[in-house]
C-alpha atoms as a PDB file:
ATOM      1  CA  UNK A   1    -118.095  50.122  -3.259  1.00  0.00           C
ATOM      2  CA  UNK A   2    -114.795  49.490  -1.874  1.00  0.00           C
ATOM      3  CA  UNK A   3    -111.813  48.154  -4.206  1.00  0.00           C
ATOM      4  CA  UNK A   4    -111.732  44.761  -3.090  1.00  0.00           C
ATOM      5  CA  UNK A   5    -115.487  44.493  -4.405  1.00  0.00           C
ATOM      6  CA  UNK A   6    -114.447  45.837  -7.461  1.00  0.00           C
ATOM      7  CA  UNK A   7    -111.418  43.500  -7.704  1.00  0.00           C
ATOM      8  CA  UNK A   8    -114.342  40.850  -6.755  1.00  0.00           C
ATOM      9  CA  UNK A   9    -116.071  41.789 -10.049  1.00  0.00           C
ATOM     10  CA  UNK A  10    -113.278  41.247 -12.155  1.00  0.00           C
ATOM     11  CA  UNK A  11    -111.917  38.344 -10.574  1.00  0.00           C
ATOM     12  CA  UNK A  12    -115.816  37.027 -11.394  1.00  0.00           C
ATOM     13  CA  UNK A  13    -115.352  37.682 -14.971  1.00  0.00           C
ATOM     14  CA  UNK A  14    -112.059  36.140 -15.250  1.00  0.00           C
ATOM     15  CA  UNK A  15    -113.216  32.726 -13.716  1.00  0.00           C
ATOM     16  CA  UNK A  16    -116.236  32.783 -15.652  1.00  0.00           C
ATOM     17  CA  UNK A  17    -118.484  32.933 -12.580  1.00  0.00           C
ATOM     18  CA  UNK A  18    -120.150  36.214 -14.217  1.00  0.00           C
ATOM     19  CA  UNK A  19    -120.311  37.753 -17.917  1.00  0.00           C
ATOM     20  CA  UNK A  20    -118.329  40.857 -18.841  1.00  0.00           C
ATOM     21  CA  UNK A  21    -122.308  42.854 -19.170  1.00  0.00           C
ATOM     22  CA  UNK A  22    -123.160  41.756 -15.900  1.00  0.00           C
ATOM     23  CA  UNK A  23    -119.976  43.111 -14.499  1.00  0.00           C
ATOM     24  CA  UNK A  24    -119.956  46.546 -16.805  1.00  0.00           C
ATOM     25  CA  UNK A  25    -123.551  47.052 -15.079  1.00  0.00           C
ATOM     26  CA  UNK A  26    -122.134  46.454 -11.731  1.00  0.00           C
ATOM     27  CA  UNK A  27    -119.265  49.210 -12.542  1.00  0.00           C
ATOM     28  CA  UNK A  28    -121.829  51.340 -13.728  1.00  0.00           C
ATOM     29  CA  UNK A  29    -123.233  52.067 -10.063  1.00  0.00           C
ATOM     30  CA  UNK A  30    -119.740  52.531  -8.314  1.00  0.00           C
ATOM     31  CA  UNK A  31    -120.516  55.241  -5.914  1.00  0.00           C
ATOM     32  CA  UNK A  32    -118.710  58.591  -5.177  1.00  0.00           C
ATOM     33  CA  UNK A  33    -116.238  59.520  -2.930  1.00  0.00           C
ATOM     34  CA  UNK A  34    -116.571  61.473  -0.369  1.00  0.00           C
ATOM     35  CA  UNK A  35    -115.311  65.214   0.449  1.00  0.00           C
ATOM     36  CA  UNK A  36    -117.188  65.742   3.450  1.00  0.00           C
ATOM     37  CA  UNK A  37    -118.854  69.100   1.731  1.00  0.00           C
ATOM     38  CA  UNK A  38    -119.445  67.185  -1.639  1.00  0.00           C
ATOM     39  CA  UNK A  39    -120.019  63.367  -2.693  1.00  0.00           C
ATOM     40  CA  UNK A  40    -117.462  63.351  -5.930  1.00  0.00           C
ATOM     41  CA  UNK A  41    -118.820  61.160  -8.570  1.00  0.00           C
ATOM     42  CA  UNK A  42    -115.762  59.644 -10.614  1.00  0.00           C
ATOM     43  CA  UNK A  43    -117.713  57.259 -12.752  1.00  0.00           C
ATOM     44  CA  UNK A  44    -120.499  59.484 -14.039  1.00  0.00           C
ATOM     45  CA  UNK A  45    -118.572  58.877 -17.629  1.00  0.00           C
ATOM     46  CA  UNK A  46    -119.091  55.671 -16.981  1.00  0.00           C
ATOM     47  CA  UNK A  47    -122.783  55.580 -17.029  1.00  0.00           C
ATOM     48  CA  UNK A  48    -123.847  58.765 -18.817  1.00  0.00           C
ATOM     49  CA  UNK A  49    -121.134  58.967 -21.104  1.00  0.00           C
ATOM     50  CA  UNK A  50    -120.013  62.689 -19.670  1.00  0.00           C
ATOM     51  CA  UNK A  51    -117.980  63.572 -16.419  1.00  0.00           C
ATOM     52  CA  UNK A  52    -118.950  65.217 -13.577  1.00  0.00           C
ATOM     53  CA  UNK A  53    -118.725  69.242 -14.137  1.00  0.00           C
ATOM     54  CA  UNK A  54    -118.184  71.394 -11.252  1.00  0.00           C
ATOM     55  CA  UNK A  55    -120.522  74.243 -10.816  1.00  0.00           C
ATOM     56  CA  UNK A  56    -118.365  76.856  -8.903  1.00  0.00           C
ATOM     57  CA  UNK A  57    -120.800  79.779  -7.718  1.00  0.00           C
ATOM     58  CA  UNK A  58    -122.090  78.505  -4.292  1.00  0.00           C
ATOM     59  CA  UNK A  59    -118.790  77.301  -3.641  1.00  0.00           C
ATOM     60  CA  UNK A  60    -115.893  78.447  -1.740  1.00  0.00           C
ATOM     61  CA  UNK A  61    -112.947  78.600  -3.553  1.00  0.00           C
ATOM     62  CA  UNK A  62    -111.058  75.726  -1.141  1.00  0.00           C
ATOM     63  CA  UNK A  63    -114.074  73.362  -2.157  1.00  0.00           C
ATOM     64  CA  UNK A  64    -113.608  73.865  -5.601  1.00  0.00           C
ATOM     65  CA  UNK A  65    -109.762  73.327  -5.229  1.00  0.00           C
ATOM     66  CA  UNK A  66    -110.328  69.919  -3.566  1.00  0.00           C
ATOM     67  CA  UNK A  67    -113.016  68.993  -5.792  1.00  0.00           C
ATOM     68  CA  UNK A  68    -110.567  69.396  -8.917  1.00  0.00           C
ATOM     69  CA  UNK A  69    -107.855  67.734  -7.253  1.00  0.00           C
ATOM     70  CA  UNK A  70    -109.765  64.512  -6.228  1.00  0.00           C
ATOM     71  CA  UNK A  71    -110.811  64.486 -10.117  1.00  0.00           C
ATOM     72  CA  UNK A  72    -107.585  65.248 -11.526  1.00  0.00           C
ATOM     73  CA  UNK A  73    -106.055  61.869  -9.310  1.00  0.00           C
ATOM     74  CA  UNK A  74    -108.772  60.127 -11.428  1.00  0.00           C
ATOM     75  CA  UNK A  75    -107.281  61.619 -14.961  1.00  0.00           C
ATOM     76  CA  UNK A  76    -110.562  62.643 -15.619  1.00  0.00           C
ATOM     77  CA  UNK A  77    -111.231  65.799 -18.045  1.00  0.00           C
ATOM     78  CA  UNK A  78    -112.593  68.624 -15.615  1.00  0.00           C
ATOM     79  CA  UNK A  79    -115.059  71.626 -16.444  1.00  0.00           C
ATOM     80  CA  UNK A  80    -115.601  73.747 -14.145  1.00  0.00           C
ATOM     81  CA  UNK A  81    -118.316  77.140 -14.889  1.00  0.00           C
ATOM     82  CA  UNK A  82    -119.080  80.131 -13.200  1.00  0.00           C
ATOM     83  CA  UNK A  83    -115.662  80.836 -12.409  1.00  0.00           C
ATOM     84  CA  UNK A  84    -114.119  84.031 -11.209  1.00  0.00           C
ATOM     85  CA  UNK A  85    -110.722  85.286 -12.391  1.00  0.00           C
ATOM     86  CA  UNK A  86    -109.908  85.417  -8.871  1.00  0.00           C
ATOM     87  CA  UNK A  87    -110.844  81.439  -8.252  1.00  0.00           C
ATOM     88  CA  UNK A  88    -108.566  80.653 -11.935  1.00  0.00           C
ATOM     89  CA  UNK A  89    -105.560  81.794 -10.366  1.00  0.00           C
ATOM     90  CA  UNK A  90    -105.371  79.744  -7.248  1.00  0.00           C
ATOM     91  CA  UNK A  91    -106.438  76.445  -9.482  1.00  0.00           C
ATOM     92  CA  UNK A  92    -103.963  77.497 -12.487  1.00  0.00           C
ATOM     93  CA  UNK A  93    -101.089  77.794  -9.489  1.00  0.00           C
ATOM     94  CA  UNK A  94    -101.900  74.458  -8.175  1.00  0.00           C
ATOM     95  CA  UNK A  95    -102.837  72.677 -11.841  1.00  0.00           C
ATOM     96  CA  UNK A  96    -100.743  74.757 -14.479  1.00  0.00           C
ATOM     97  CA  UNK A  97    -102.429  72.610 -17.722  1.00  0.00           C
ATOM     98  CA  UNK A  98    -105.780  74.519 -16.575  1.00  0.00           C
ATOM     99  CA  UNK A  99    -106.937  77.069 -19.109  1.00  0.00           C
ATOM    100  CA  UNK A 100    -110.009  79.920 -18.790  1.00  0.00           C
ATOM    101  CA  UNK A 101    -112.426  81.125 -20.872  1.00  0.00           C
ATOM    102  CA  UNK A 102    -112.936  84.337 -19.227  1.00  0.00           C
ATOM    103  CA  UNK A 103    -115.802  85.373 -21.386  1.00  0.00           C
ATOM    104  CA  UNK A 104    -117.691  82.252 -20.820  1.00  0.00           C
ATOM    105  CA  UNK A 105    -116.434  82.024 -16.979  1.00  0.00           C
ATOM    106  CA  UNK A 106    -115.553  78.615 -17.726  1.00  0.00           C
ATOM    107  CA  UNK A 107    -111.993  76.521 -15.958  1.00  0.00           C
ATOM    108  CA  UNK A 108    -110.834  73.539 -18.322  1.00  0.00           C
ATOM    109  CA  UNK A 109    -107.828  70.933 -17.426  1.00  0.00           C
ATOM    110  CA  UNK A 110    -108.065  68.734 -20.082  1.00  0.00           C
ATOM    111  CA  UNK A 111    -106.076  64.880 -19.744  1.00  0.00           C
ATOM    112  CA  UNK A 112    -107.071  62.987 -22.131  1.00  0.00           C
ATOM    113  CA  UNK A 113    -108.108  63.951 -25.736  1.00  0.00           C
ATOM    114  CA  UNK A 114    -111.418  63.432 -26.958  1.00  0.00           C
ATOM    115  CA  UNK A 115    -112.096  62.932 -30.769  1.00  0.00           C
ATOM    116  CA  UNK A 116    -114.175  64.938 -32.263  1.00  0.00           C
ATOM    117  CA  UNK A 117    -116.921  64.047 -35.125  1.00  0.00           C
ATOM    118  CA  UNK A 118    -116.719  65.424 -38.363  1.00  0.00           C
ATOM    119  CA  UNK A 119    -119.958  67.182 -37.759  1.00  0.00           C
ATOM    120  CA  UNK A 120    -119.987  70.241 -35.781  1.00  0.00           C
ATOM    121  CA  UNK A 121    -122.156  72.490 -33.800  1.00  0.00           C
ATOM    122  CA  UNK A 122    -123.081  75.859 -34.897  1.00  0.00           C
ATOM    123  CA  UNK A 123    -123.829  78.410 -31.631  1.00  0.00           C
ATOM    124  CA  UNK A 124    -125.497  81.852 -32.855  1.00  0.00           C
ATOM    125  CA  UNK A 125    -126.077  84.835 -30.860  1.00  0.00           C
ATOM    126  CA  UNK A 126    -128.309  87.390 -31.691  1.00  0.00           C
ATOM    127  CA  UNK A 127    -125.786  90.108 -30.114  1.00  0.00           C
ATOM    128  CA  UNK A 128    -122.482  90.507 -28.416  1.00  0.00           C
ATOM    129  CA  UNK A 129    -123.971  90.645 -24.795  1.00  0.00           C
ATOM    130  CA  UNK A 130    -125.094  87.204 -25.379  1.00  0.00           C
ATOM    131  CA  UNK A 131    -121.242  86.122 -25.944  1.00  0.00           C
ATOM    132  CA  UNK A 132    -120.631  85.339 -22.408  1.00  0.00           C
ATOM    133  CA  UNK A 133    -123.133  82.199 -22.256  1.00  0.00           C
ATOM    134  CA  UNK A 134    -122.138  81.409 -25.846  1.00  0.00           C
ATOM    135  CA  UNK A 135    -119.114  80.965 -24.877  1.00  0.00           C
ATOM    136  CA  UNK A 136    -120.337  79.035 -21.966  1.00  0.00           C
ATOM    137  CA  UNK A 137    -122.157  76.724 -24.608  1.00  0.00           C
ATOM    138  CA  UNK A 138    -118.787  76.125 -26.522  1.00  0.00           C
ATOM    139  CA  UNK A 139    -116.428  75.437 -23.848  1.00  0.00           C
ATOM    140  CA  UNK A 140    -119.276  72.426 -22.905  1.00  0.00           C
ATOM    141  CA  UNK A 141    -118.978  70.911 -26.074  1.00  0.00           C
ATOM    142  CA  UNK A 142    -115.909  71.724 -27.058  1.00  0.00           C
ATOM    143  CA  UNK A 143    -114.120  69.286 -23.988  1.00  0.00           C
ATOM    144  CA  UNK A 144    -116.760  66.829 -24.716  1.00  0.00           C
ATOM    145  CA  UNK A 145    -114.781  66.286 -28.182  1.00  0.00           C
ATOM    146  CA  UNK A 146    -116.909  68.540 -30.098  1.00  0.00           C
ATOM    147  CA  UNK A 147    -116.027  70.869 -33.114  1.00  0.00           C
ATOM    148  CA  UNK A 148    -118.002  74.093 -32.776  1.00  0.00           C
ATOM    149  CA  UNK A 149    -118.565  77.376 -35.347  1.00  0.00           C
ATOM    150  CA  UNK A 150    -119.466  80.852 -33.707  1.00  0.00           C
ATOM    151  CA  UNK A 151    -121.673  82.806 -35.368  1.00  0.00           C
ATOM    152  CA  UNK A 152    -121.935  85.907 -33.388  1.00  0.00           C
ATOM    153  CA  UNK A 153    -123.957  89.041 -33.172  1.00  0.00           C
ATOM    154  CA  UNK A 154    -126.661  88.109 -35.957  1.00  0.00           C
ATOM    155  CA  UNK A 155    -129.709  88.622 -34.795  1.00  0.00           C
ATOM    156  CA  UNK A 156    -133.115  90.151 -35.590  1.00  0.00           C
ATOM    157  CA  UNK A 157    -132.130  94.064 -35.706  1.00  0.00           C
ATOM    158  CA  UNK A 158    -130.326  93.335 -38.472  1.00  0.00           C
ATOM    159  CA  UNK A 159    -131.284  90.413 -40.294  1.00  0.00           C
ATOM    160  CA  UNK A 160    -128.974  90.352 -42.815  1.00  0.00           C
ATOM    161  CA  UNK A 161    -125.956  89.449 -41.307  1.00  0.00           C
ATOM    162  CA  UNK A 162    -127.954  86.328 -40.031  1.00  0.00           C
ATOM    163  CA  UNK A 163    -128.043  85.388 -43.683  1.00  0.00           C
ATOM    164  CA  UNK A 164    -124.394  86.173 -44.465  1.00  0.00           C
ATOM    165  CA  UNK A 165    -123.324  83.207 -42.317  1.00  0.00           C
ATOM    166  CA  UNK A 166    -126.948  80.915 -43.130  1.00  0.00           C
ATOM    167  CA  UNK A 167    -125.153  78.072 -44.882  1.00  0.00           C
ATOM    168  CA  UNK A 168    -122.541  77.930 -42.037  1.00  0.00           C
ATOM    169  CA  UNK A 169    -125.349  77.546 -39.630  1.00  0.00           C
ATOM    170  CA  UNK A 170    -127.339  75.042 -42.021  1.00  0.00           C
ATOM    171  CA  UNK A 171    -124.028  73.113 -41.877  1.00  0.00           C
ATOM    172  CA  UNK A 172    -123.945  72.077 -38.580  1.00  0.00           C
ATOM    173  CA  UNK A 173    -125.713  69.147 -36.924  1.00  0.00           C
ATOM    174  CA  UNK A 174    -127.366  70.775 -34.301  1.00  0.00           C
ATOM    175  CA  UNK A 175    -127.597  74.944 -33.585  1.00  0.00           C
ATOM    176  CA  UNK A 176    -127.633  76.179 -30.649  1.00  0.00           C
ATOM    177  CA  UNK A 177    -129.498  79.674 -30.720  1.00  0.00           C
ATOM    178  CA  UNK A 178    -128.769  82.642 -27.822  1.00  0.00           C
ATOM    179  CA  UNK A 179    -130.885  85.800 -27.605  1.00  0.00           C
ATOM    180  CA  UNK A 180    -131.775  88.088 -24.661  1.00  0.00           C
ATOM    181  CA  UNK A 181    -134.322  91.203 -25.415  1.00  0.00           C
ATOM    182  CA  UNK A 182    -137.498  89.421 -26.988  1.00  0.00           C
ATOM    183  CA  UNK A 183    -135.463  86.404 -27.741  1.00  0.00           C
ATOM    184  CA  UNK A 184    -137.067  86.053 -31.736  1.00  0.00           C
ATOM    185  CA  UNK A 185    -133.667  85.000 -32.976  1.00  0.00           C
ATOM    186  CA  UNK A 186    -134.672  80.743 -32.056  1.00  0.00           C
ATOM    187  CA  UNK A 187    -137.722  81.501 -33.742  1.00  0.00           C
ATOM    188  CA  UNK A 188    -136.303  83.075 -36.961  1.00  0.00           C
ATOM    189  CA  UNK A 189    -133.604  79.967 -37.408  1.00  0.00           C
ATOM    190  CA  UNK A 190    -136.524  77.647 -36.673  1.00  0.00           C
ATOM    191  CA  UNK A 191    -137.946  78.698 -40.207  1.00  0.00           C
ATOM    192  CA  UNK A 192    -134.901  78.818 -42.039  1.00  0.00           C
ATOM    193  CA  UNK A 193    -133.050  75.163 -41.307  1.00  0.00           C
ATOM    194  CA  UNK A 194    -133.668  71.356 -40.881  1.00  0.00           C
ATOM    195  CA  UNK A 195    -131.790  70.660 -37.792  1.00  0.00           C
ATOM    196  CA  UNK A 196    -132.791  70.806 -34.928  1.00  0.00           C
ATOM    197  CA  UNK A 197    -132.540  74.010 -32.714  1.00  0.00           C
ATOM    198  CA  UNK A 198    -131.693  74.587 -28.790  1.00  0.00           C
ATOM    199  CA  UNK A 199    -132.991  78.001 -27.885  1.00  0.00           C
ATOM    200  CA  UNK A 200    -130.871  79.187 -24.607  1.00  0.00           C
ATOM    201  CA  UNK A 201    -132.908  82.804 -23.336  1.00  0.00           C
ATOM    202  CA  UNK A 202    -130.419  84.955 -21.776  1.00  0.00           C
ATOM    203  CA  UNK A 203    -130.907  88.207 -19.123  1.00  0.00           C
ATOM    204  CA  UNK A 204    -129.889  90.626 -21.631  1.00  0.00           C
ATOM    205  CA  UNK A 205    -132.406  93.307 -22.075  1.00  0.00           C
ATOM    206  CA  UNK A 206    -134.290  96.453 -20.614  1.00  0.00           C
ATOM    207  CA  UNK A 207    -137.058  96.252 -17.244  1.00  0.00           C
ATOM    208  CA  UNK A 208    -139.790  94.325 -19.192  1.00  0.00           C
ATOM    209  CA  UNK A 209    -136.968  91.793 -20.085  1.00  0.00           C
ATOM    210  CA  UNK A 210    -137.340  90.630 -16.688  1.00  0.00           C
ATOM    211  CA  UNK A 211    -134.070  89.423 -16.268  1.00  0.00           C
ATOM    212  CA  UNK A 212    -134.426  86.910 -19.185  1.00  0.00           C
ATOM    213  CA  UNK A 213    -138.133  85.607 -18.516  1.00  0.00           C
ATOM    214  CA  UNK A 214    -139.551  87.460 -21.719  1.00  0.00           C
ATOM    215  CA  UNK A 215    -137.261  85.738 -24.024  1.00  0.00           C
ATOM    216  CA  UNK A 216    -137.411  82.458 -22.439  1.00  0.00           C
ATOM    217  CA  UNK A 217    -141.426  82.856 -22.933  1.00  0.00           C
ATOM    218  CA  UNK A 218    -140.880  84.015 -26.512  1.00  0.00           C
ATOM    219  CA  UNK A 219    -139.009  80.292 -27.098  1.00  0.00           C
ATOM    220  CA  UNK A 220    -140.984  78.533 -25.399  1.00  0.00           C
ATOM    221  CA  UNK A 221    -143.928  80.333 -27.741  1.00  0.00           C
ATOM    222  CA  UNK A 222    -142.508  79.719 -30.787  1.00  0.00           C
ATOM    223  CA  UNK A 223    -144.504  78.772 -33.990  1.00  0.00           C
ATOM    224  CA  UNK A 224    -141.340  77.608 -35.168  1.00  0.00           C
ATOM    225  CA  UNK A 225    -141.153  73.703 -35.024  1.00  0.00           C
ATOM    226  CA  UNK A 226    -138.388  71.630 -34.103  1.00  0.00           C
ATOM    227  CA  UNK A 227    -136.680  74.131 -31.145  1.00  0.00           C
ATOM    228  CA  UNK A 228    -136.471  73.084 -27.480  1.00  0.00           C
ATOM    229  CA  UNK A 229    -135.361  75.350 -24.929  1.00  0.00           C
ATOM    230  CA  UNK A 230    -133.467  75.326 -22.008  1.00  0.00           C
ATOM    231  CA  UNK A 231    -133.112  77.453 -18.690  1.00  0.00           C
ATOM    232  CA  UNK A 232    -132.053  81.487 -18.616  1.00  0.00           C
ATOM    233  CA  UNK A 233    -128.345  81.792 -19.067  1.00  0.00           C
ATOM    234  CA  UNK A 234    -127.854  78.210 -19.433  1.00  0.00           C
ATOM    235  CA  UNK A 235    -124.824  77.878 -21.910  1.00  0.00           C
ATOM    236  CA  UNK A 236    -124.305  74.718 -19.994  1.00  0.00           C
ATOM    237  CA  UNK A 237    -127.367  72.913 -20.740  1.00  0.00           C
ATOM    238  CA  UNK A 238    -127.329  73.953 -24.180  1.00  0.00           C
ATOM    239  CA  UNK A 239    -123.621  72.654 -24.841  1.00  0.00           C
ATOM    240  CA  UNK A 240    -124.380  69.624 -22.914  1.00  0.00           C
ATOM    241  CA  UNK A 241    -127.337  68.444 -24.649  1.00  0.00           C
ATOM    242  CA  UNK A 242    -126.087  69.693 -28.007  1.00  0.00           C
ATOM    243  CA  UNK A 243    -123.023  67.013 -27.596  1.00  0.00           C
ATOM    244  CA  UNK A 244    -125.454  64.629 -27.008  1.00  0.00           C
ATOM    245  CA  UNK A 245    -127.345  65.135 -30.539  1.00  0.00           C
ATOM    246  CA  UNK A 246    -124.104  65.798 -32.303  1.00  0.00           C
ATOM    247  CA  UNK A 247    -122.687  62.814 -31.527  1.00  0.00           C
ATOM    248  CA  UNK A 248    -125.456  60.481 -31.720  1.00  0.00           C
END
């Protein structure tokens, strides 16, 4: 849609010719702009509620620079995962306000501030090598205007610590819950709270892991009610959708 259609729209609305609904829904399906490599889609908020995020492995790191700098003309927040160190430095020269999460492998520029609910989200690990996509998770919600509590390294082996931190976890509105190796931690917080529960399987674990499949069956297998589960690795997913919940 070019801008004179847009200033069409509005003009519309201001004449009376067409309601202020009929021209939000018209807004709503603005199109993208175009990169050539990539179709950039600046009013994704718009409709969904959530920008665009930029998923930087397949990329090269030039794409990724002009991605972020045709969203940052649009003051929109930007996320960008599966960053390298190496990739952070050549966007952090060109956009200084850009921060890293180099756990979670996640780029943030953040331009406007998003107020957060009083309710937060709880994100449990069952170990330390599950961190990384935790942390993945948390820098998801945590730009969509989200307050999140980490409770890490609590899982199965030794149960106890799990319910050291329990009422912190029963706290929040929804948990997110990250295990490699068998994956039983989803299952064991699926009998112990009444929120619900995203399980996020990770690749952590021995041959018979298989690179995050036997957890990921274990969730999807649980006898616990009220978990759903989303894709290997996916701290993405899980922060995304957790948002979603928490702020409904």
């Amino acid at each position: 849609m070019l801008p004179e259609e847009i200033k069409k729209i509005l003009q519309d609305v201001k004449d009376g010719k067409s309601s202020i609904d009929s021209a939000m829904d018209q807004l709503r399906d603005l199109p993208f702009e175009e990169a050539g490599f990539a179709k950039i889609d600046h009013h994704r908020e718009l409709r969904t509620g959530y920008p665009e995020v930029i998923l930087c492995s397949g990329k090269t790191n030039e794409q990724v620079l002009k991605i972020i700098a045709m969203m940052y003309a649009k003051k929109n927040n930007i996320l960008a995962t599966r960053a390298t160190p190496e990739l952070f430095k050549l966007v952090h020269k060109q956009f200084p306000e850009c921060t890293y999460n180099e756990i979670g492998k996640v780029m943030v520029i953040q331009l406007k501030k998003i107020e957060p609910p009083e309710s937060y989200i709880a994100i449990v690990t069952a170990g330390t090598a599950d961190i990384p996509v935790a942390e993945e998770a948390a820098a998801t919600a945590e730009i969509f205007g989200n307050r999140v509590e980490r409770i890490y390294d609590v899982g199965v082996a030794g149960i106890h610590r799990l319910y050291q931190r329990i009422d912190i976890i029963r706290g929040g509105k929804v948990i997110i819950a990250i295990a490699g190796m068998e994956g039983a931690l989803a299952s064991v917080l699926g009998g112990l709270v009444n929120k619900p529960i995203i399980a996020v399987p990770t690749s952590v674990g021995y041959g018979a892991n298989f690179q995050g499949l036997a957890a990921l069956l274990t969730m999807l297998n649980s006898c616990s009610a009220g978990i759903s589960v989303v894709n290997i690795d996916n701290g993405f997913g899980a922060g995304y959708v957790a948002s979603m919940i928490n702020k409904i």
